[in-house]
PDB file of N, CA and C in Angstrom:
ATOM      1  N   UNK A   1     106.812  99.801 116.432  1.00  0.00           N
ATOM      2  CA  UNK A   1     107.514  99.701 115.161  1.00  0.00           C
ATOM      3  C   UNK A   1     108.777 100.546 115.223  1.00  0.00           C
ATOM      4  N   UNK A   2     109.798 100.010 114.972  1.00  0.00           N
ATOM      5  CA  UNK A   2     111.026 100.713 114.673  1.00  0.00           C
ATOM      6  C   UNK A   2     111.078 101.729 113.426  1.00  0.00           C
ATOM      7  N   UNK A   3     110.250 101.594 112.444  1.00  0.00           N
ATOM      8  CA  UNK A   3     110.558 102.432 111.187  1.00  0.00           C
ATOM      9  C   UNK A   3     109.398 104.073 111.679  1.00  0.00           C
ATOM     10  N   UNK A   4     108.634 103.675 112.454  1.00  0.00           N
ATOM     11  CA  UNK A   4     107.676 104.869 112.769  1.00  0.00           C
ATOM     12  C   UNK A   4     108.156 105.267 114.347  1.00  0.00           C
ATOM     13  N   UNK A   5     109.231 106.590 114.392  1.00  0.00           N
ATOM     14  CA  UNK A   5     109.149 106.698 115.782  1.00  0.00           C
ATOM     15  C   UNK A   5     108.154 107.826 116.696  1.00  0.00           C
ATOM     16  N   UNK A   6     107.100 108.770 115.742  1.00  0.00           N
ATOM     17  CA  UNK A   6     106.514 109.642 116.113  1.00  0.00           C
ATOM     18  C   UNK A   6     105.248 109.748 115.683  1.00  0.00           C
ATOM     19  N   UNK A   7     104.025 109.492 115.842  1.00  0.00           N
ATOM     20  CA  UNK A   7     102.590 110.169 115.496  1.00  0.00           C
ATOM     21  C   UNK A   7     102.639 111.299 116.450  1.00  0.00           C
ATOM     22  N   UNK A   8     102.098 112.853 115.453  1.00  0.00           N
ATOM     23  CA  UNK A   8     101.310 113.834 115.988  1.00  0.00           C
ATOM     24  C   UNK A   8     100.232 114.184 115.525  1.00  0.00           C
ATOM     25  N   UNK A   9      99.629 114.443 116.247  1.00  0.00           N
ATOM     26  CA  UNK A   9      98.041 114.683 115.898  1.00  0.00           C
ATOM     27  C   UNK A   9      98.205 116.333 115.702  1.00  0.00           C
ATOM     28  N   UNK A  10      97.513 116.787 114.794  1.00  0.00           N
ATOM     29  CA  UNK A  10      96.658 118.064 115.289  1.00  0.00           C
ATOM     30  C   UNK A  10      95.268 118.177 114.438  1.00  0.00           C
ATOM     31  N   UNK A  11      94.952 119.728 114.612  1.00  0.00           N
ATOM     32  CA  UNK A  11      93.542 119.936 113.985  1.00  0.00           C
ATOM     33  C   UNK A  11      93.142 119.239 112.813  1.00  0.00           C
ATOM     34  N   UNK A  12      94.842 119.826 111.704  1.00  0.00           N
ATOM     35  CA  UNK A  12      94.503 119.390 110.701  1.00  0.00           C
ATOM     36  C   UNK A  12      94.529 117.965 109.709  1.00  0.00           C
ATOM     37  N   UNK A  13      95.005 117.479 111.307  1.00  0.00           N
ATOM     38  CA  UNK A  13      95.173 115.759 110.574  1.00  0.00           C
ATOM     39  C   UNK A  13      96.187 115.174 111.700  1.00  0.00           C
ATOM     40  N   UNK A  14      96.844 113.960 111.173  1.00  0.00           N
ATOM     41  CA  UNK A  14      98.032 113.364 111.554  1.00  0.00           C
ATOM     42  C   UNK A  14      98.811 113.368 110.839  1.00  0.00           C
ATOM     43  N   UNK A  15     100.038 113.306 111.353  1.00  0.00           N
ATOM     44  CA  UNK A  15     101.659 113.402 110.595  1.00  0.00           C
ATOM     45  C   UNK A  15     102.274 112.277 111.060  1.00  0.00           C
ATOM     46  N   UNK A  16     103.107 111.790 110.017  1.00  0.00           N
ATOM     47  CA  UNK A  16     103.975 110.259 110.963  1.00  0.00           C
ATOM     48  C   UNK A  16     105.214 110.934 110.575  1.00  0.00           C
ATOM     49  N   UNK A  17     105.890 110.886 111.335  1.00  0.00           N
ATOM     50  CA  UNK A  17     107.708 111.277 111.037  1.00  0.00           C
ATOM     51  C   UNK A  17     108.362 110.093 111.064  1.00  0.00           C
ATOM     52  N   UNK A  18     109.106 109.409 110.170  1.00  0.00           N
ATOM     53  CA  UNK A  18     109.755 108.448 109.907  1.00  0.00           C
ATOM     54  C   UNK A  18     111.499 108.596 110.209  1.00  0.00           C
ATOM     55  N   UNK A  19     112.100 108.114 111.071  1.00  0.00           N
ATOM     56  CA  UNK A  19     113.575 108.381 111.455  1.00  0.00           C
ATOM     57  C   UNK A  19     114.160 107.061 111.160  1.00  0.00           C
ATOM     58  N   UNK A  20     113.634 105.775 110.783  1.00  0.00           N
ATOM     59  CA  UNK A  20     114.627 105.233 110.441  1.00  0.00           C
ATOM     60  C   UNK A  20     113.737 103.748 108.910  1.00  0.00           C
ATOM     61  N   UNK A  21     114.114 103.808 107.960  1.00  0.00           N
ATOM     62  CA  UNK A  21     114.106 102.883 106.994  1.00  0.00           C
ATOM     63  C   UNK A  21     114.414 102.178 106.810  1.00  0.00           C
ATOM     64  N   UNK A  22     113.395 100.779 107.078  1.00  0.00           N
ATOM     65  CA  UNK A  22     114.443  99.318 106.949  1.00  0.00           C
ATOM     66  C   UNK A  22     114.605  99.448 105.378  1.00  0.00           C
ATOM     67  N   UNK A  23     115.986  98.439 104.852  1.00  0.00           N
ATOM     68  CA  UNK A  23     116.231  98.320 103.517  1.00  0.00           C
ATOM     69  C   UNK A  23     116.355  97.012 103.754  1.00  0.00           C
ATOM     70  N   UNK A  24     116.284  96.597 102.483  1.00  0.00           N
ATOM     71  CA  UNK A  24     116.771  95.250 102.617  1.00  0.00           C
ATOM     72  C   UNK A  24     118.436  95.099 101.732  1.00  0.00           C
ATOM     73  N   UNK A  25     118.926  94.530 102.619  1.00  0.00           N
ATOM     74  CA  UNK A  25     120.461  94.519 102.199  1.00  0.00           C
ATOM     75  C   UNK A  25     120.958  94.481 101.201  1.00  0.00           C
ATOM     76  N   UNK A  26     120.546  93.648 100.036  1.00  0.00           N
ATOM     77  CA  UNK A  26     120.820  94.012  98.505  1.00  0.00           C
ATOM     78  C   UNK A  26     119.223  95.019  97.600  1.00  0.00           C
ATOM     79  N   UNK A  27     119.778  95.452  96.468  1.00  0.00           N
ATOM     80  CA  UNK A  27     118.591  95.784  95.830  1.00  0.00           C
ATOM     81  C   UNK A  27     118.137  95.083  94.714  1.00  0.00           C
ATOM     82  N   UNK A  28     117.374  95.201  93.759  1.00  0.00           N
ATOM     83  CA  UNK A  28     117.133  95.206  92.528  1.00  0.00           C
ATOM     84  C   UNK A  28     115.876  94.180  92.566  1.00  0.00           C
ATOM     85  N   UNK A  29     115.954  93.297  91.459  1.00  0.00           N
ATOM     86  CA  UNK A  29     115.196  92.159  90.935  1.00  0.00           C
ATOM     87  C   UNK A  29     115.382  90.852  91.656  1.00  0.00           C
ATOM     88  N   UNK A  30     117.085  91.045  91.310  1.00  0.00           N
ATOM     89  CA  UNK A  30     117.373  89.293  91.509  1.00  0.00           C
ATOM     90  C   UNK A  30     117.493  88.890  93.549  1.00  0.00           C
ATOM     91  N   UNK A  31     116.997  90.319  94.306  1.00  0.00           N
ATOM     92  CA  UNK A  31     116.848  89.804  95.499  1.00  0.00           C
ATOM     93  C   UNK A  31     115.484  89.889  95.868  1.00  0.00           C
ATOM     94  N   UNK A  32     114.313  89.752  94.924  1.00  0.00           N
ATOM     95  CA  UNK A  32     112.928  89.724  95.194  1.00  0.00           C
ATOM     96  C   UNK A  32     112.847  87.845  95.753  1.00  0.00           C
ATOM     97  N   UNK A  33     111.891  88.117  97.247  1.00  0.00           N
ATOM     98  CA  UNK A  33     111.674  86.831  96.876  1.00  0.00           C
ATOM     99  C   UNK A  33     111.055  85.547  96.533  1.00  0.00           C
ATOM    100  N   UNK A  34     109.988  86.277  95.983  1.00  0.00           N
ATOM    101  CA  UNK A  34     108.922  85.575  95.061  1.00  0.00           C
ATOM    102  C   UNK A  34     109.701  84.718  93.877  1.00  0.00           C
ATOM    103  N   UNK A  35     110.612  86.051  93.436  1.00  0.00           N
ATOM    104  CA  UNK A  35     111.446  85.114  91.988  1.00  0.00           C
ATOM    105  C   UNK A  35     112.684  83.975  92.866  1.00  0.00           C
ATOM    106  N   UNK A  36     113.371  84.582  94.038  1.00  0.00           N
ATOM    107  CA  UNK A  36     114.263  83.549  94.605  1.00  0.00           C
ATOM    108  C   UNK A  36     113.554  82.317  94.673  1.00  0.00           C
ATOM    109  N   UNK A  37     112.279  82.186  95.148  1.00  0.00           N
ATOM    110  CA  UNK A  37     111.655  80.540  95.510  1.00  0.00           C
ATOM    111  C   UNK A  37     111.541  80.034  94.561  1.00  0.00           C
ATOM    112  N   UNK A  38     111.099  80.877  93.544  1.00  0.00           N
ATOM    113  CA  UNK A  38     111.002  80.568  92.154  1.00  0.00           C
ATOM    114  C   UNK A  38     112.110  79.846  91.305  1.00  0.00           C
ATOM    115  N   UNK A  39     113.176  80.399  91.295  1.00  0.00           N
ATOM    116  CA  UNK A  39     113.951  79.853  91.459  1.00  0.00           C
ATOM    117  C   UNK A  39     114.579  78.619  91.621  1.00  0.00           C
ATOM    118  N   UNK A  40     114.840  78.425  92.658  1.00  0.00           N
ATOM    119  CA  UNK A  40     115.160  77.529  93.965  1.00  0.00           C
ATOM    120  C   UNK A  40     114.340  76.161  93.574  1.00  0.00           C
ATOM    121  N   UNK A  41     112.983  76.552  93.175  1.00  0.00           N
ATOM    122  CA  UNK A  41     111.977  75.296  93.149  1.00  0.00           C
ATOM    123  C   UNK A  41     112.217  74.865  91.804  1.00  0.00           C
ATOM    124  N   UNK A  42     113.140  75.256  91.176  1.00  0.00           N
ATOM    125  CA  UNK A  42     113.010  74.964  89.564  1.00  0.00           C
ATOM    126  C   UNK A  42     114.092  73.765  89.256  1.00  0.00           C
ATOM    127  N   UNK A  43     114.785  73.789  90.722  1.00  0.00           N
ATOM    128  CA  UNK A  43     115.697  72.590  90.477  1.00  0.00           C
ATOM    129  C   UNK A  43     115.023  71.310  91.173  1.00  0.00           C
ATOM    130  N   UNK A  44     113.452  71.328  91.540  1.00  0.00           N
ATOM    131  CA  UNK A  44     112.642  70.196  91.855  1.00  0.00           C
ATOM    132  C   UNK A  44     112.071  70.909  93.235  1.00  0.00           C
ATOM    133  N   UNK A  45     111.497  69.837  93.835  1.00  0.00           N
ATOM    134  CA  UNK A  45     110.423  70.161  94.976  1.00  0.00           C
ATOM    135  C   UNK A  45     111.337  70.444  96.520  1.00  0.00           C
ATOM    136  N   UNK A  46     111.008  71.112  96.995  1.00  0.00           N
ATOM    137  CA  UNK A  46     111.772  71.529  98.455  1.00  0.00           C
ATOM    138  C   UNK A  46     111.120  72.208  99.451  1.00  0.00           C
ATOM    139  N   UNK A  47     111.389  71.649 100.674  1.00  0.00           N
ATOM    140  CA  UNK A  47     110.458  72.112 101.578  1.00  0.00           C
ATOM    141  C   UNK A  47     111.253  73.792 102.683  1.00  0.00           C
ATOM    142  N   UNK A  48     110.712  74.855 103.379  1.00  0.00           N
ATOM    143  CA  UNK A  48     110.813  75.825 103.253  1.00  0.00           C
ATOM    144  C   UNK A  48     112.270  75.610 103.963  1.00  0.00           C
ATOM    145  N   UNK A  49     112.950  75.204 104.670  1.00  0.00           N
ATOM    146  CA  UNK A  49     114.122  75.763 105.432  1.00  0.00           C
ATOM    147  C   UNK A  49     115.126  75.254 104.278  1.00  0.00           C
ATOM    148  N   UNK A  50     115.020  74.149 103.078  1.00  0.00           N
ATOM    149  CA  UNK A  50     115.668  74.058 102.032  1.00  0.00           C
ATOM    150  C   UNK A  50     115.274  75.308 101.114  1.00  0.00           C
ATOM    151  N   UNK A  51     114.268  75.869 100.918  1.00  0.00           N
ATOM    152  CA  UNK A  51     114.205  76.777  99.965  1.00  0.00           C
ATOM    153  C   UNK A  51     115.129  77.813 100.505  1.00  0.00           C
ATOM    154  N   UNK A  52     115.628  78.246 101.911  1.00  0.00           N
ATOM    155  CA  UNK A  52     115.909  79.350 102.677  1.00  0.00           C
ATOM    156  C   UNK A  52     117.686  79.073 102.278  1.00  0.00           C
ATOM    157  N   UNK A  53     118.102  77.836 102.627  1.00  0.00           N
ATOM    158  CA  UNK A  53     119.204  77.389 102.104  1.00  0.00           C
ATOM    159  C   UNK A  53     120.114  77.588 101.275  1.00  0.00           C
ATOM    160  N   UNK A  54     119.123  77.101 100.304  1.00  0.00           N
ATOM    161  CA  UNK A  54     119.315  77.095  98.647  1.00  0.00           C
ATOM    162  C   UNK A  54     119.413  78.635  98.353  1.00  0.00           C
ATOM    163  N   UNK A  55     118.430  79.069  98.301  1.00  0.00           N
ATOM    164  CA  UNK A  55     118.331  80.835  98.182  1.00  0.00           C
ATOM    165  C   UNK A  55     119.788  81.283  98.911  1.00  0.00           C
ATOM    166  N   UNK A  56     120.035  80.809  99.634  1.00  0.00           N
ATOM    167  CA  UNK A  56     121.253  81.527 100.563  1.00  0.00           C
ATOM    168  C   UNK A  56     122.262  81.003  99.960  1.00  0.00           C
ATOM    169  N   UNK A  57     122.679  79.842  99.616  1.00  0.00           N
ATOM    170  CA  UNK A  57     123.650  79.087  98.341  1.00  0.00           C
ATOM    171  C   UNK A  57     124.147  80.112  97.771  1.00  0.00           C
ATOM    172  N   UNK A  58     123.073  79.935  96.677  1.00  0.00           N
ATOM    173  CA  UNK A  58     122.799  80.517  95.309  1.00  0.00           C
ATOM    174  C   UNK A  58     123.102  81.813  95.243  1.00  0.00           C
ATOM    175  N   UNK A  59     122.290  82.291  96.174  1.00  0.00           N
ATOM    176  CA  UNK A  59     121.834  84.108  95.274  1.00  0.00           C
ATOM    177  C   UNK A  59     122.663  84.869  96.655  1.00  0.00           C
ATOM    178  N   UNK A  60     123.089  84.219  97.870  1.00  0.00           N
ATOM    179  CA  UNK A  60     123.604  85.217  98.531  1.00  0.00           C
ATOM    180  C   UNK A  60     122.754  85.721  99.274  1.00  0.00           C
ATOM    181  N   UNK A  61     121.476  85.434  99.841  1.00  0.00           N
ATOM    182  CA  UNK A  61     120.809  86.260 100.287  1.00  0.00           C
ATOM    183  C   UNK A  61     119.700  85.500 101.483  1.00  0.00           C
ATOM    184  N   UNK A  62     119.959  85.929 102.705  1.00  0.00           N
ATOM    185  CA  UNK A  62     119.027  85.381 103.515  1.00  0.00           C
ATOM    186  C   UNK A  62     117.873  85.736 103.912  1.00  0.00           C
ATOM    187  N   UNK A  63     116.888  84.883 103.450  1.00  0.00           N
ATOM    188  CA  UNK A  63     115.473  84.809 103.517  1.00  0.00           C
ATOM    189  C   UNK A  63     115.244  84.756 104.796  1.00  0.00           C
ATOM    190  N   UNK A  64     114.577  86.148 105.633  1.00  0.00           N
ATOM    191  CA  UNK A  64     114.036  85.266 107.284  1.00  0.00           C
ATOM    192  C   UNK A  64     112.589  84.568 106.796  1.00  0.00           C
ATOM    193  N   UNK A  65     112.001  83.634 107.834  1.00  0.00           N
ATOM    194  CA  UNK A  65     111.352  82.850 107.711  1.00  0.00           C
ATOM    195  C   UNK A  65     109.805  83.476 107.609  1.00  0.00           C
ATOM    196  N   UNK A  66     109.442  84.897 108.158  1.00  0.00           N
ATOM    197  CA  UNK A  66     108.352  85.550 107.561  1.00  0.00           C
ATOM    198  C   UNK A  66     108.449  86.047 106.069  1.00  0.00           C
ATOM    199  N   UNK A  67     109.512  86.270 105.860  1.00  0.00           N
ATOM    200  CA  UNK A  67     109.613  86.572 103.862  1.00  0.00           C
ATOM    201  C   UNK A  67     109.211  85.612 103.401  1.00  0.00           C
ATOM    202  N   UNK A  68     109.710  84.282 103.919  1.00  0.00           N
ATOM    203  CA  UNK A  68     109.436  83.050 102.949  1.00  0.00           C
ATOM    204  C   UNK A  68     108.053  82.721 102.832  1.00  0.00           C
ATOM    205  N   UNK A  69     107.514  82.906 104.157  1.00  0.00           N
ATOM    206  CA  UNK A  69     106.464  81.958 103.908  1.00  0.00           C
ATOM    207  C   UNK A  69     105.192  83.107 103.368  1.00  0.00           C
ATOM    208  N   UNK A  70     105.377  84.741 103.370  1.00  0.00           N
ATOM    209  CA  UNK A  70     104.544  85.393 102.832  1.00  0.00           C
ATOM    210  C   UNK A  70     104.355  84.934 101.777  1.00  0.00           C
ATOM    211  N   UNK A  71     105.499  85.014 100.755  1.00  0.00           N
ATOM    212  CA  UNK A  71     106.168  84.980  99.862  1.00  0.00           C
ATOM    213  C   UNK A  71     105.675  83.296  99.411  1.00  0.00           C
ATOM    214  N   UNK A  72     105.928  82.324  99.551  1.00  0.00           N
ATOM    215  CA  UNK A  72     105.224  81.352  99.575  1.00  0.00           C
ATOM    216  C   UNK A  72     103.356  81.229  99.435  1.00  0.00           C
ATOM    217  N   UNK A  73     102.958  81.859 100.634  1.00  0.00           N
ATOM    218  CA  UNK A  73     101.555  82.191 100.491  1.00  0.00           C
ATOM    219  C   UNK A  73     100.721  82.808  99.118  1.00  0.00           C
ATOM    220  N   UNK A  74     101.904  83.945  99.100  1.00  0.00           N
ATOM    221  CA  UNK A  74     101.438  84.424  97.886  1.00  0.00           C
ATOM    222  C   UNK A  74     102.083  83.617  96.285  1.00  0.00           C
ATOM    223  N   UNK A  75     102.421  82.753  96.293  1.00  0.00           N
ATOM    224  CA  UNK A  75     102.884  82.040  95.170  1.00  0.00           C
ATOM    225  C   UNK A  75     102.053  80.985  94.902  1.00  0.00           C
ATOM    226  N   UNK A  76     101.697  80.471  96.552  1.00  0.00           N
ATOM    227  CA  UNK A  76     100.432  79.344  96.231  1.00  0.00           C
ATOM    228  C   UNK A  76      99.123  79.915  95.303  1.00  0.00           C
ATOM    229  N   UNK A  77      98.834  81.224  96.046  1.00  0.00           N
ATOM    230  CA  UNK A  77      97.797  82.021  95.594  1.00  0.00           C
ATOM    231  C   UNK A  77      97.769  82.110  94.068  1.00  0.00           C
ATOM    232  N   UNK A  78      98.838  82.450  93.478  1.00  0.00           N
ATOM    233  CA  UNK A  78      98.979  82.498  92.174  1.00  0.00           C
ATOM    234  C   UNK A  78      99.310  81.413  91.243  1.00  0.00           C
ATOM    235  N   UNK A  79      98.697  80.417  92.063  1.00  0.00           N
ATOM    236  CA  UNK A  79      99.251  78.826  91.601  1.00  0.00           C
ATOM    237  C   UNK A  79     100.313  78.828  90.613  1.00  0.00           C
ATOM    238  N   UNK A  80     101.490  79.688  91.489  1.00  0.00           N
ATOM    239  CA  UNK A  80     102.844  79.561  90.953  1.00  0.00           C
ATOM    240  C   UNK A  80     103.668  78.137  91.179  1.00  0.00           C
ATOM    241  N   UNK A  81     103.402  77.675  92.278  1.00  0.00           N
ATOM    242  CA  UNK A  81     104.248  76.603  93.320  1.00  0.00           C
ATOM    243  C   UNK A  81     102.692  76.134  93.913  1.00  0.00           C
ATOM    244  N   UNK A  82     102.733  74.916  93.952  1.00  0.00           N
ATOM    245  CA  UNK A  82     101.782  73.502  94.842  1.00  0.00           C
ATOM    246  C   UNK A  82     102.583  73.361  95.982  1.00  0.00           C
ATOM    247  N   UNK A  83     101.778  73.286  97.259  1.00  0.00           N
ATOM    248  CA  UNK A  83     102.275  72.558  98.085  1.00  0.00           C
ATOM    249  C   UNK A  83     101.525  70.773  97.802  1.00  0.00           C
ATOM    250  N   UNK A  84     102.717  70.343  98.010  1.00  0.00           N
ATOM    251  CA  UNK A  84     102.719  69.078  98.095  1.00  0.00           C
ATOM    252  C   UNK A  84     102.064  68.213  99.843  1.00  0.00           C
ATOM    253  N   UNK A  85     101.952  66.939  99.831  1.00  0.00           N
ATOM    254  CA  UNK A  85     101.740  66.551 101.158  1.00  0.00           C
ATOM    255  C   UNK A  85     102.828  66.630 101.918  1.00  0.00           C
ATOM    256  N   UNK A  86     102.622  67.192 103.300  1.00  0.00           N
ATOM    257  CA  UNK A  86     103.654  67.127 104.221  1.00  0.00           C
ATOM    258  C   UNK A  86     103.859  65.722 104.564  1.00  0.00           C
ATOM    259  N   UNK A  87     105.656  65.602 104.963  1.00  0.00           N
ATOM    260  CA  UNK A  87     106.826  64.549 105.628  1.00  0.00           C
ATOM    261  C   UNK A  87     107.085  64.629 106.975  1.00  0.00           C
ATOM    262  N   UNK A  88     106.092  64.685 107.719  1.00  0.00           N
ATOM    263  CA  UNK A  88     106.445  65.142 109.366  1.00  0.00           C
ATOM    264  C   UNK A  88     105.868  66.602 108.950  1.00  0.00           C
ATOM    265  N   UNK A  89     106.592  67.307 109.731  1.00  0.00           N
ATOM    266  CA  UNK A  89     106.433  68.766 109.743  1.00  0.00           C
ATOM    267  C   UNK A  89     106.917  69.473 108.481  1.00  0.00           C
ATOM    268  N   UNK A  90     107.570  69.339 107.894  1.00  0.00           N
ATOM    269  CA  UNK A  90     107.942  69.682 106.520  1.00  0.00           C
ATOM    270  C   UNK A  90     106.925  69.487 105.253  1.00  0.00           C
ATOM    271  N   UNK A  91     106.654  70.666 105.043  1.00  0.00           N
ATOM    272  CA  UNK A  91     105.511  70.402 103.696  1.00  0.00           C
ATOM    273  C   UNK A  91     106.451  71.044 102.439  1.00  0.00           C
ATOM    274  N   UNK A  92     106.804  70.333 101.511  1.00  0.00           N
ATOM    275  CA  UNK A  92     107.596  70.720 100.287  1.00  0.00           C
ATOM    276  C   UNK A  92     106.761  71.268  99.355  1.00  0.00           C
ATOM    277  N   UNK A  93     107.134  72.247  98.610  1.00  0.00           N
ATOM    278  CA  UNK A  93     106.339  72.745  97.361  1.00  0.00           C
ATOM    279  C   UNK A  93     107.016  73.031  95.837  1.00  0.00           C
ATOM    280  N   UNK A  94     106.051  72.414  94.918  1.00  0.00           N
ATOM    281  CA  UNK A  94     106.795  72.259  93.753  1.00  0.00           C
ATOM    282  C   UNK A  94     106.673  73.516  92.852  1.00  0.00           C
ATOM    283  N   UNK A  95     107.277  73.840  92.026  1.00  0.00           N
ATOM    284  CA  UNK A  95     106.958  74.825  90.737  1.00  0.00           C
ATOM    285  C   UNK A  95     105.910  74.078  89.431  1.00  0.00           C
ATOM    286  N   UNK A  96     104.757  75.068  89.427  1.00  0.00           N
ATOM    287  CA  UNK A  96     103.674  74.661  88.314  1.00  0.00           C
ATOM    288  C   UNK A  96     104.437  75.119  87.371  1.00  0.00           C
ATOM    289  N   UNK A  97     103.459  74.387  86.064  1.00  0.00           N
ATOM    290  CA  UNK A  97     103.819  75.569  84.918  1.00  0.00           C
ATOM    291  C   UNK A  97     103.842  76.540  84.432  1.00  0.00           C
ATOM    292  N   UNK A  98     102.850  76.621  85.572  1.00  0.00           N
ATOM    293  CA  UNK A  98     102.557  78.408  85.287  1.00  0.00           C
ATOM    294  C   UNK A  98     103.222  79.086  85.732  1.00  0.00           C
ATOM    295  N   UNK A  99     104.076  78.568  86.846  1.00  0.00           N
ATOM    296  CA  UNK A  99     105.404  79.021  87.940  1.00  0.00           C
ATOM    297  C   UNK A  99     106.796  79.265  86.982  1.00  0.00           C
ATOM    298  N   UNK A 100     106.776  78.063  86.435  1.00  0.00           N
ATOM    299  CA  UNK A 100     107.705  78.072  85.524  1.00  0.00           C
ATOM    300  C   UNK A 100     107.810  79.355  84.162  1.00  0.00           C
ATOM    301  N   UNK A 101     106.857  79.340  83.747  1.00  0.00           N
ATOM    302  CA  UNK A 101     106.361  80.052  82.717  1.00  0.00           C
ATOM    303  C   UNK A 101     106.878  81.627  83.137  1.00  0.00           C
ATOM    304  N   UNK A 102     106.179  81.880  84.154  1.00  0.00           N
ATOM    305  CA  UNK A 102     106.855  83.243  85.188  1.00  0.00           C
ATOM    306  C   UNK A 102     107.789  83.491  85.321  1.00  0.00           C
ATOM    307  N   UNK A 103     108.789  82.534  85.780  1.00  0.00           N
ATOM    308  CA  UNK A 103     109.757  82.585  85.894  1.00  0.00           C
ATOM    309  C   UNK A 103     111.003  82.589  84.821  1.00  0.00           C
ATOM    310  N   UNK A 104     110.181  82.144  83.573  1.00  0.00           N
ATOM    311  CA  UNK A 104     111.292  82.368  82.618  1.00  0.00           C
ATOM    312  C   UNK A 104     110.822  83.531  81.733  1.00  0.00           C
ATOM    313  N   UNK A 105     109.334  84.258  81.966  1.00  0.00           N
ATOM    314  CA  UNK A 105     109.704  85.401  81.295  1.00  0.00           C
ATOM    315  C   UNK A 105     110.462  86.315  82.501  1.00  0.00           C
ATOM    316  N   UNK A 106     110.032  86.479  83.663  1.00  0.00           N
ATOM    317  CA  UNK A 106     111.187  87.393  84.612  1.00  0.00           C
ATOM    318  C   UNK A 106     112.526  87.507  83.863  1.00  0.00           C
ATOM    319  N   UNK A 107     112.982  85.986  84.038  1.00  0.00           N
ATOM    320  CA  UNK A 107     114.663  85.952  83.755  1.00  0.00           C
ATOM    321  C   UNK A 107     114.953  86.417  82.708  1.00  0.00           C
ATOM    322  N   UNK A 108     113.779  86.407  81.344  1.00  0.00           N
ATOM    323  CA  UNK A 108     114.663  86.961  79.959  1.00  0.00           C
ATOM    324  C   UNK A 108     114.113  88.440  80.001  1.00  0.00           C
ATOM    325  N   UNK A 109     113.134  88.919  80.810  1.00  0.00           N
ATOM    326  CA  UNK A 109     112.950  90.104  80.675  1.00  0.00           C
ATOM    327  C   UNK A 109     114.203  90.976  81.413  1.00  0.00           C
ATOM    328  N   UNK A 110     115.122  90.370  82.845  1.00  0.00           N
ATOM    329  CA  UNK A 110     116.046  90.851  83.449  1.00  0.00           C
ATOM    330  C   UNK A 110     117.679  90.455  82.617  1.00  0.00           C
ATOM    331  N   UNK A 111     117.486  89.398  81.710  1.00  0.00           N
ATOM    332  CA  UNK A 111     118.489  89.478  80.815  1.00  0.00           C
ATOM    333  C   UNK A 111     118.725  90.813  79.759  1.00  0.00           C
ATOM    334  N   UNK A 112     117.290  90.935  79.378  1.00  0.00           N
ATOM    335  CA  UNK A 112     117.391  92.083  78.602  1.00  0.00           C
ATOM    336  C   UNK A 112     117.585  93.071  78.985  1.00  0.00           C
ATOM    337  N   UNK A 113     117.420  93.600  80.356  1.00  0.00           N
ATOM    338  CA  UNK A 113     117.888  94.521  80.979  1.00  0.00           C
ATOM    339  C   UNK A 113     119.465  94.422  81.066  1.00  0.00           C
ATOM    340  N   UNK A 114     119.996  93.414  81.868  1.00  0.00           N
ATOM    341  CA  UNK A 114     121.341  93.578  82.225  1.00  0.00           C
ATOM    342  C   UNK A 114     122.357  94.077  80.766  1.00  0.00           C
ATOM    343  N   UNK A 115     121.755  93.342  79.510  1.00  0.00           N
ATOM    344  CA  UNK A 115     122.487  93.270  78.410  1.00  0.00           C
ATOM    345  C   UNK A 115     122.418  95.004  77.932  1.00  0.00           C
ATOM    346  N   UNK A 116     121.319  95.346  77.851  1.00  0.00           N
ATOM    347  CA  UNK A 116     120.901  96.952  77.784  1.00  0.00           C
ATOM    348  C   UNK A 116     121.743  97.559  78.443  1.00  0.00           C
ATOM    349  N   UNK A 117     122.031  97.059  79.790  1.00  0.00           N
ATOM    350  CA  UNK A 117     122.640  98.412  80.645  1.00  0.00           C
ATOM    351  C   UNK A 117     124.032  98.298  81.031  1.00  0.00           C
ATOM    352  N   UNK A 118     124.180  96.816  80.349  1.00  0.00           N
ATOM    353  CA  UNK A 118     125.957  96.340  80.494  1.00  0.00           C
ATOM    354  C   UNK A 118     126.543  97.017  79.111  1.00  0.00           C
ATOM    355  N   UNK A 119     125.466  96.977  78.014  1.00  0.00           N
ATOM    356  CA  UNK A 119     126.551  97.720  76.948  1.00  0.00           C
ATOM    357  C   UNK A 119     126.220  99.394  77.032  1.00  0.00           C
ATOM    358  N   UNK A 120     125.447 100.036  77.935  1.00  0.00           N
ATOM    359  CA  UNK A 120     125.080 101.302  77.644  1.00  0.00           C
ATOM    360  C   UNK A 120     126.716 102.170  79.007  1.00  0.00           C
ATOM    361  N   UNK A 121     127.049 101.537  79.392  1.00  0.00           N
ATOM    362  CA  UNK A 121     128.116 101.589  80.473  1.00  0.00           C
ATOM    363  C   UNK A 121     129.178 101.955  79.864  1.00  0.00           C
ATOM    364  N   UNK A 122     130.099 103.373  80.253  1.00  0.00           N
ATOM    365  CA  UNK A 122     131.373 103.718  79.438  1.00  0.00           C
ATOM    366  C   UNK A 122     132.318 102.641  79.977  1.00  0.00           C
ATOM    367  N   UNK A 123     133.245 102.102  79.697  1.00  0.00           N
ATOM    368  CA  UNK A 123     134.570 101.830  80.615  1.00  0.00           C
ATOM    369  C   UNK A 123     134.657 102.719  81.002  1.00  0.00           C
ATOM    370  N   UNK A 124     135.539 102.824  82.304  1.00  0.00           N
ATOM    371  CA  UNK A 124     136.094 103.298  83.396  1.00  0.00           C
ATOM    372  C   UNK A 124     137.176 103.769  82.932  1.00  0.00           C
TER     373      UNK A 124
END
């Protein structure tokens, strides 16, 4: 692992020394990407290298292909998004309602934020 470059042992335990922290290139909400697929799937059904696409379109932000499909996994799980029958190798997945539902309290709960913290801001 690159983020762990040292285990030491002693009597009283182990220590991990951490020298370097992956980040992910933007921060906040709107680069989570549970809500990006979310997203993405709300303009109809799409299979993952279109969701990766689209997300990259849209929001600016590239999904590698283990984010997606965690991220996917765990959306099926939460019968956020159906996968649909696969087209060849391509299996597309749609947004439930319950996906939907999620997804639009996220967005008005992060509206209410931005609006909160866009008027709490002095001018410059």
């Amino acid at each position: 692992m690159d983020t762990i470059t040292a285990i030491r042992g002693n009597r009283a335990g182990c220590c991990i020394v951490i020298r370097h922290m992956a980040r992910k290139p933007r921060g906040g909400p709107a680069s989570d990407p549970e809500l990006l697929i979310l997203t993405s799937l709300a303009s109809g059904p799409k299979h993952g290298y279109a969701i990766m696409t689209d997300v990259e379109e849209f929001a600016g932000v590239a999904l590698g292909a283990g984010t997606l499909y965690t991220a996917i996994t765990r959306l099926v799980e939460r019968k956020q998004i159906l996968p649909l029958s696969a087209d060849g190798r391509q299996r597309p997945y749609k947004l439930t309602a319950h996906g939907a539902a999620v997804l639009r309290e996220q967005l008005q709960a992060m509206r209410l934020m931005a609006t909160a913290g866009l008027a709490r801001l002095k001018p410059a």
